[in-house]
Every structure is written in C-alpha cells, then in structure tokens.
Protein backbone atom coordinates (compact mmCIF):
# COMPACT_ATOMS: atom_id res chain seq x y z
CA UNK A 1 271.58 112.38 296.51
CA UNK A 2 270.36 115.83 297.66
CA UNK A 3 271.14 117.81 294.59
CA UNK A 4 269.31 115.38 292.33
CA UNK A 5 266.62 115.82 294.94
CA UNK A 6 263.08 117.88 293.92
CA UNK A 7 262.73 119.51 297.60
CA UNK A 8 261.09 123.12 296.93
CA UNK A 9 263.91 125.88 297.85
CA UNK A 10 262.85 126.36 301.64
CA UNK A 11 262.90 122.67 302.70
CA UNK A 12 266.63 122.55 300.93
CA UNK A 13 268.10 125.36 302.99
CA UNK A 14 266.60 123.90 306.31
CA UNK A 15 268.32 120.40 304.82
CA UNK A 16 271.94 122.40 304.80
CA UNK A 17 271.20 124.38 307.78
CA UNK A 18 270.76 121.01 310.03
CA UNK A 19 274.00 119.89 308.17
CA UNK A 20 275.72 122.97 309.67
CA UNK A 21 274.54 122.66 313.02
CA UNK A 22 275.84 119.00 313.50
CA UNK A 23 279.14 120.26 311.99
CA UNK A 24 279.16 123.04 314.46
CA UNK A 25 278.51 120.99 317.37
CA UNK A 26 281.43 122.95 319.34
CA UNK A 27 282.03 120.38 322.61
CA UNK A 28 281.14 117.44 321.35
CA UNK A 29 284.11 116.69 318.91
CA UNK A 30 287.53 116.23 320.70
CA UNK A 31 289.47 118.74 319.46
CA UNK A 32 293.06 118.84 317.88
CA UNK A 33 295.26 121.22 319.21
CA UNK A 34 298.27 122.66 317.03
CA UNK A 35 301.79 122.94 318.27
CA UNK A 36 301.68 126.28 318.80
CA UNK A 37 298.33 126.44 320.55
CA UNK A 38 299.78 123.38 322.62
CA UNK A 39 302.82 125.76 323.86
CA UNK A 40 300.90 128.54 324.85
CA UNK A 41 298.42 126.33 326.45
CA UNK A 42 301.02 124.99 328.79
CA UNK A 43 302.61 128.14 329.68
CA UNK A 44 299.07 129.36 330.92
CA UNK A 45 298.48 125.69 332.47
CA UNK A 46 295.19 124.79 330.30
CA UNK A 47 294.85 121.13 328.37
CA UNK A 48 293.11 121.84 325.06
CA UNK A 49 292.35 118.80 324.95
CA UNK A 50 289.31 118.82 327.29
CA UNK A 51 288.89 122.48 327.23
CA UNK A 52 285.59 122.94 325.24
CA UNK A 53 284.25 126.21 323.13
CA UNK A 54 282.15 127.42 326.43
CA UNK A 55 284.82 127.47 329.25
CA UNK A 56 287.48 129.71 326.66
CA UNK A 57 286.65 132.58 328.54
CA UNK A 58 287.74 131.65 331.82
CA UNK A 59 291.09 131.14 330.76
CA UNK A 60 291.42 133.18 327.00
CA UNK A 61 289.21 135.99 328.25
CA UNK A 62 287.81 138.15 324.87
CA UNK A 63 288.89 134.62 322.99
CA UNK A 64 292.12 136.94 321.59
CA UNK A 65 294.70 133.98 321.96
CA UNK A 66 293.16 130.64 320.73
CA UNK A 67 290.92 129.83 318.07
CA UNK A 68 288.76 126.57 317.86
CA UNK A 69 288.79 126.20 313.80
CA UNK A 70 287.19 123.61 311.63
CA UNK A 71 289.67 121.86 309.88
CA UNK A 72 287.77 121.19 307.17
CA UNK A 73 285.42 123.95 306.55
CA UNK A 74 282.05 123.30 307.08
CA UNK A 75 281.06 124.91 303.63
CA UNK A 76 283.12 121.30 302.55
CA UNK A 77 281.52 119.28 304.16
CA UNK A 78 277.99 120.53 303.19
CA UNK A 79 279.23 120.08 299.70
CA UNK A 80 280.48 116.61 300.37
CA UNK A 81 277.01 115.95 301.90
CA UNK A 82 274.96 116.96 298.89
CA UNK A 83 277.03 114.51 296.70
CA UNK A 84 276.57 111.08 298.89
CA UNK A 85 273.30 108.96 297.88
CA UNK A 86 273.44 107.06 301.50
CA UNK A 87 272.60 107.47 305.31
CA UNK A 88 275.94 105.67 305.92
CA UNK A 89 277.59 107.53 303.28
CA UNK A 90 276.55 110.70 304.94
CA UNK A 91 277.59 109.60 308.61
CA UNK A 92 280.76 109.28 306.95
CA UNK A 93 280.91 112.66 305.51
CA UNK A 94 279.89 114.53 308.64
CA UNK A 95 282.52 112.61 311.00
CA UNK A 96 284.68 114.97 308.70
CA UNK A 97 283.69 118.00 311.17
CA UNK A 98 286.87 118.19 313.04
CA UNK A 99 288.05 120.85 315.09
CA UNK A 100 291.64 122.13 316.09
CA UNK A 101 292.60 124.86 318.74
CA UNK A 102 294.73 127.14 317.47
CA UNK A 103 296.65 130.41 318.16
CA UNK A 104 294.42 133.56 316.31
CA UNK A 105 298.25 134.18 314.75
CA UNK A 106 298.27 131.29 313.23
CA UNK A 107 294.98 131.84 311.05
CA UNK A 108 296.51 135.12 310.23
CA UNK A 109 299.21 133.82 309.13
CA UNK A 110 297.48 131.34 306.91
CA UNK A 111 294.99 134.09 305.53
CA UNK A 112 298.35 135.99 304.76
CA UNK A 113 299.31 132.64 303.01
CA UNK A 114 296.00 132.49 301.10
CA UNK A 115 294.38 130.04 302.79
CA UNK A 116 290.56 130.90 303.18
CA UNK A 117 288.39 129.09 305.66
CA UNK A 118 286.28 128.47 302.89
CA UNK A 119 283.12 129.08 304.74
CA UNK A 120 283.80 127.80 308.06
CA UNK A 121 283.25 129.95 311.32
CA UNK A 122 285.70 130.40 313.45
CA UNK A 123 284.12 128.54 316.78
C-alpha cells in the first residue's frame, strides 16, 4: 500500500502524478454521454460517442457547449489508489477513470446543487 510506503516526498508526488495522467488519458476511455449532451449533440449532428477531447473544437468551437467530465474525480481515484496493496487491485481502481460528455449547464447546475468535482479537471 502506498501510504504505508517509506518513498522520500519527491518520488511520492511523481507516484500520484503518473496516477493522474493515466486517469486523464482524454481519448482513450469511451466516453458516456448524458441525456442532455446527447440532445444537443444530435441537433448539431455530432456522436459523442466517438467524438474524442481533441476534435471538440471543430464542432463546439471555444468548448462553451459540452464538457468531457470525470465521473469520478480523479482526486478519488488517487485516493482509492493509495489504499490498494495489489497491481491487480490497482488496475481495478484506475478502470474507475470514466468520462461523460456533458452540457457546461449541467455542471453549473450541479455546482449550484453542491456538487464539487472534487479535484477532477474538467477535460
């Protein structure tokens, strides 16, 4: 387990900065789309499905209308990470780094809500 580790400071934070990086991985994890992002997507003619992170400007131009958002905030799943004593147990933890397109009014709306993104960046 990584917190019951003795790794000097600097070697821990490069430890949780590779965790981050897999998690934020932005085209290689099929995304989720939410009903609302799904609707909006149609009107404009765009599948979420197989539009990644990179092409969001051809079609969302300033990224003002959709968000891709971790739905489970990577700050989590680092934390989940430090807790799991095995290799497998950690593949297990990181397949948690899913990602949803959503509308940017939707987050707001959750904020408003009280719903943090603990963490997470929007992507």
């Amino acid at each position: 387990m990584l917190r019951a580790t003795d790794l000097p400071h600097r070697d821990r934070q490069r430890v949780l900065e590779s965790i981050s990086d897999h998690v934020e991985v932005h085209d290689l994890i099929q995304p989720g789309v939410s009903d609302a992002a799904k609707a909006e997507a149609e009107r404009i003619g765009v599948d979420l499905r197989t539009a990644g992170w990179h092409e969001q400007p051809k079609f969302d131009p300033g990224r003002k209308v959709f968000v891709r958002e971790h739905v489970v905030p990577v700050s989590s799943i680092r934390a989940a990470c430090l807790e799991v004593e095995s290799e497998e147990d950690t593949a297990l933890c990181l397949q948690a780094a899913r990602v949803a397109w959503v509308l940017r009014q939707e987050v707001r709306a959750l904020t408003r809500l009280g719903f943090q993104n603990g963490g997470a960046r929007h992507v």
